[in-house]
C-alpha atoms as a PDB file:
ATOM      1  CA  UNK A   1       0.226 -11.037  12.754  1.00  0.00           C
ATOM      2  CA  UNK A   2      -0.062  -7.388  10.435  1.00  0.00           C
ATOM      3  CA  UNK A   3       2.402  -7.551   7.567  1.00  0.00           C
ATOM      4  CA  UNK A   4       3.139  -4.852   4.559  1.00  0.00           C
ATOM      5  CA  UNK A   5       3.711  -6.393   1.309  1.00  0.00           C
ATOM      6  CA  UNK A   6       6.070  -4.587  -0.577  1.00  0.00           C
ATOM      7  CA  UNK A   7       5.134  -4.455  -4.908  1.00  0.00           C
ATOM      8  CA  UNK A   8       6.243  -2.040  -7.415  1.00  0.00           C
ATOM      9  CA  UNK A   9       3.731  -1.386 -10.693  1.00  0.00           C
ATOM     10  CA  UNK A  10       5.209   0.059 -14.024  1.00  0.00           C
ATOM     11  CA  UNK A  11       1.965   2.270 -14.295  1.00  0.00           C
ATOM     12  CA  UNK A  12      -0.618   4.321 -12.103  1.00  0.00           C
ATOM     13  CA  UNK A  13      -3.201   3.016 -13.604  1.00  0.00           C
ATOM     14  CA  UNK A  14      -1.845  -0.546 -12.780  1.00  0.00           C
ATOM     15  CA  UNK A  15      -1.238   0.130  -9.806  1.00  0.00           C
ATOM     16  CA  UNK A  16      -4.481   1.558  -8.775  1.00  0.00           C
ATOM     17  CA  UNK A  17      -5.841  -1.503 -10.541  1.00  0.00           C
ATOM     18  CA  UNK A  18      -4.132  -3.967  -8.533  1.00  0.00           C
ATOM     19  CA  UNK A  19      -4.816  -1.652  -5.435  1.00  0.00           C
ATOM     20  CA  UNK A  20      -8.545  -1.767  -6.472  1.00  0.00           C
ATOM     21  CA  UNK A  21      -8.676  -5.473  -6.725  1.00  0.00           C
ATOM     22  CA  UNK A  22      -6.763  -5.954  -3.499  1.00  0.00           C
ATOM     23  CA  UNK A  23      -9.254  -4.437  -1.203  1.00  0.00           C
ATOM     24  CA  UNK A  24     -12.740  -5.155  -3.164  1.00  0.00           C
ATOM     25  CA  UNK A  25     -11.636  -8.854  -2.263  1.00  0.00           C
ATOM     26  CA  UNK A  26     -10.691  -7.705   1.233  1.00  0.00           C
ATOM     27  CA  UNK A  27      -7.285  -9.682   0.731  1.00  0.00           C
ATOM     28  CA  UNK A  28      -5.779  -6.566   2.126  1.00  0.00           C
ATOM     29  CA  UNK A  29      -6.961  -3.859   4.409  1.00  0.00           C
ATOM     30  CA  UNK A  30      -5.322  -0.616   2.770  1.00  0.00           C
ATOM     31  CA  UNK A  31      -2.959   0.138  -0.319  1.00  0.00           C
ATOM     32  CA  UNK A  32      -0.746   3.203   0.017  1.00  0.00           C
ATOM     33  CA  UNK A  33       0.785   4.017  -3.820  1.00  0.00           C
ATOM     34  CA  UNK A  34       3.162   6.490  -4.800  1.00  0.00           C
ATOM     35  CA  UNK A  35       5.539   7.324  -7.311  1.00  0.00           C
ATOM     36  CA  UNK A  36       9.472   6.134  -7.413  1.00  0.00           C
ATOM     37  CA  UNK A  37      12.319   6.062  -9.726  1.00  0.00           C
ATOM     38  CA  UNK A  38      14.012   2.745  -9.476  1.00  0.00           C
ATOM     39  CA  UNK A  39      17.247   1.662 -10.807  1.00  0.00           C
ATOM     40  CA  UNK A  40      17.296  -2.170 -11.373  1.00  0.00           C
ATOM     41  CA  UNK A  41      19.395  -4.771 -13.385  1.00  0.00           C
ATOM     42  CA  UNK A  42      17.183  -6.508 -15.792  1.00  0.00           C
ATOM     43  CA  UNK A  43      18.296  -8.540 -18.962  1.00  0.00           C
ATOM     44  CA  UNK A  44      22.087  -7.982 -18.987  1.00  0.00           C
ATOM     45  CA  UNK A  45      22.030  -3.986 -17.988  1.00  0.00           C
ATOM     46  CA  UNK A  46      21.427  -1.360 -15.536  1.00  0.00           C
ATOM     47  CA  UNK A  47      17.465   0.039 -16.163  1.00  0.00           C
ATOM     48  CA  UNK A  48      16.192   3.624 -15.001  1.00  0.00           C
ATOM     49  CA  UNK A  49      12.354   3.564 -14.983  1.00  0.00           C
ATOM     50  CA  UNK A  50       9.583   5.615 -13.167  1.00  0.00           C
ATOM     51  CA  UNK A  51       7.546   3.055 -10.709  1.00  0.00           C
ATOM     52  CA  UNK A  52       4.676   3.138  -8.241  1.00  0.00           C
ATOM     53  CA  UNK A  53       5.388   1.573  -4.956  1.00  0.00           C
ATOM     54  CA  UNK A  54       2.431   0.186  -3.331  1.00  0.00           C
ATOM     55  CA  UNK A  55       2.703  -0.441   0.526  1.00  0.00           C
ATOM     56  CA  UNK A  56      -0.429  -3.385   1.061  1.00  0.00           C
ATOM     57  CA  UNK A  57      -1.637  -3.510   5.017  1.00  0.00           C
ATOM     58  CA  UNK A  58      -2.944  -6.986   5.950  1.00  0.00           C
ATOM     59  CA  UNK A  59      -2.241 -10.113   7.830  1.00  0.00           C
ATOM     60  CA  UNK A  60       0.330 -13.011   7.733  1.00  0.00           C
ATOM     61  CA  UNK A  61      -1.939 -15.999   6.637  1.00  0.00           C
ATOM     62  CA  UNK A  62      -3.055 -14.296   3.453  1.00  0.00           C
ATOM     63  CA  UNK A  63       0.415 -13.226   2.061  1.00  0.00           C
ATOM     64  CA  UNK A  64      -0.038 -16.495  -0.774  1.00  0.00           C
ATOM     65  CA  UNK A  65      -3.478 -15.102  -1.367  1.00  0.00           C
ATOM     66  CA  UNK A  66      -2.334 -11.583  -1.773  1.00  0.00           C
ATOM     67  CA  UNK A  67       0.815 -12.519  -4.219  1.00  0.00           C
ATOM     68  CA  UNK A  68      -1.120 -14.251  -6.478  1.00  0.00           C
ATOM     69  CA  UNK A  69      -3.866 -11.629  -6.778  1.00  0.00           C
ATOM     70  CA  UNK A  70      -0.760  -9.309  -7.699  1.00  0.00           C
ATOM     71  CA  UNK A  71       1.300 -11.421 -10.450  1.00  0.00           C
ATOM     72  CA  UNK A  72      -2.876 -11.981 -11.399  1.00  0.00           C
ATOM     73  CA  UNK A  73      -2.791  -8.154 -12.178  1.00  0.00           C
ATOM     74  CA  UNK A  74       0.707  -7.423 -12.913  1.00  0.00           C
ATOM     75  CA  UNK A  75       2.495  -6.665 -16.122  1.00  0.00           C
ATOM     76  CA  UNK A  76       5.778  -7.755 -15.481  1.00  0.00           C
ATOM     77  CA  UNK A  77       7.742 -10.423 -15.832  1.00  0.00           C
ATOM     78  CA  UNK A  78       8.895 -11.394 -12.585  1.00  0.00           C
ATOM     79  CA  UNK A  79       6.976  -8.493 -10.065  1.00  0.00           C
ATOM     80  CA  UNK A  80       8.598  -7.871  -6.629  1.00  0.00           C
ATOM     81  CA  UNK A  81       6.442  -8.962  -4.207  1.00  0.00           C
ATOM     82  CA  UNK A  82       7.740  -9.917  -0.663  1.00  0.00           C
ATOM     83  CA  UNK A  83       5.821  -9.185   3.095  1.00  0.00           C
ATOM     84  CA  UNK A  84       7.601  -7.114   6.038  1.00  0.00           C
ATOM     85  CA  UNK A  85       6.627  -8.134   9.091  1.00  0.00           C
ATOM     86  CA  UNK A  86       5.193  -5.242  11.650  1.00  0.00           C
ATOM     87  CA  UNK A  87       6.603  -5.122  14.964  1.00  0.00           C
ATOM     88  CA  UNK A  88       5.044  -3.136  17.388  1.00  0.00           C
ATOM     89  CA  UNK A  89       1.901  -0.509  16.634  1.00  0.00           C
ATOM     90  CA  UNK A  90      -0.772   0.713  17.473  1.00  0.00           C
ATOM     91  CA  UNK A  91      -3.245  -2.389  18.590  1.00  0.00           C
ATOM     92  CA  UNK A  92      -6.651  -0.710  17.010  1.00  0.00           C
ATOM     93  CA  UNK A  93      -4.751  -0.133  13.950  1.00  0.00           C
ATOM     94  CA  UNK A  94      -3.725  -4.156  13.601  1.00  0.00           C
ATOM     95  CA  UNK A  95      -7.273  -5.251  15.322  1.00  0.00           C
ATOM     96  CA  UNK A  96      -8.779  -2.903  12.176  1.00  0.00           C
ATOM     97  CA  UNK A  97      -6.336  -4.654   9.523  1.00  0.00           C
ATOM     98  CA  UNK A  98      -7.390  -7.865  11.540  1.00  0.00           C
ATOM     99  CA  UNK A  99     -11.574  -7.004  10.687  1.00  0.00           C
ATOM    100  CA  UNK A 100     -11.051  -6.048   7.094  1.00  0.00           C
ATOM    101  CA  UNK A 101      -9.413  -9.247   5.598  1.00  0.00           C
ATOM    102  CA  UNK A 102     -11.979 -11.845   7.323  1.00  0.00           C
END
């Protein structure tokens, strides 16, 4: 079953790192990244940061896999990292995501 996990990084560079390190150990298929502003409640108060959200294509049985690579590579505290399950698609696309993470 194709899933997104969901992560935010505080930095490009982190996030392309943890992109990188994703799909070199073909734990994921494809990282889409891309820059947010988030507002969040952290430590008693209301936080305004800029974030990158990266979207990670791959399959259900290697979500543990995939969110321990992540808090591996991640600077904060407690990251957000949580799967989506796809629904319906295109079945090339999710045999392709299927291929990549073996």
């Amino acid at each position: 079953m194709p899933i997104l996990i969901y992560t935010t990084a505080g930095s490009l560079k982190e996030a392309e790192n943890i992109a990188k390190n994703l799909v070199e150990k073909r734990l994921v298929a494809c990282v889409n990244y891309f820059p947010i502003k988030s507002v969040y409640w952290w430590k008693g108060k209301a936080c305004c940061e800029k974030e990158y959200v990266l979207l990670c294509k791959t399959v259900e049985s290697r979500f543990t896999e995939v969110k321990e690579a992540i808090k591996k590579f991640h600077s904060y505290e407690v990251p957000a990292v949580f799967s989506i399950k796809i629904g319906e698609g295109e079945s090339k696309y999710f045999q392709w995501i299927q291929d990549s993470v073996e």
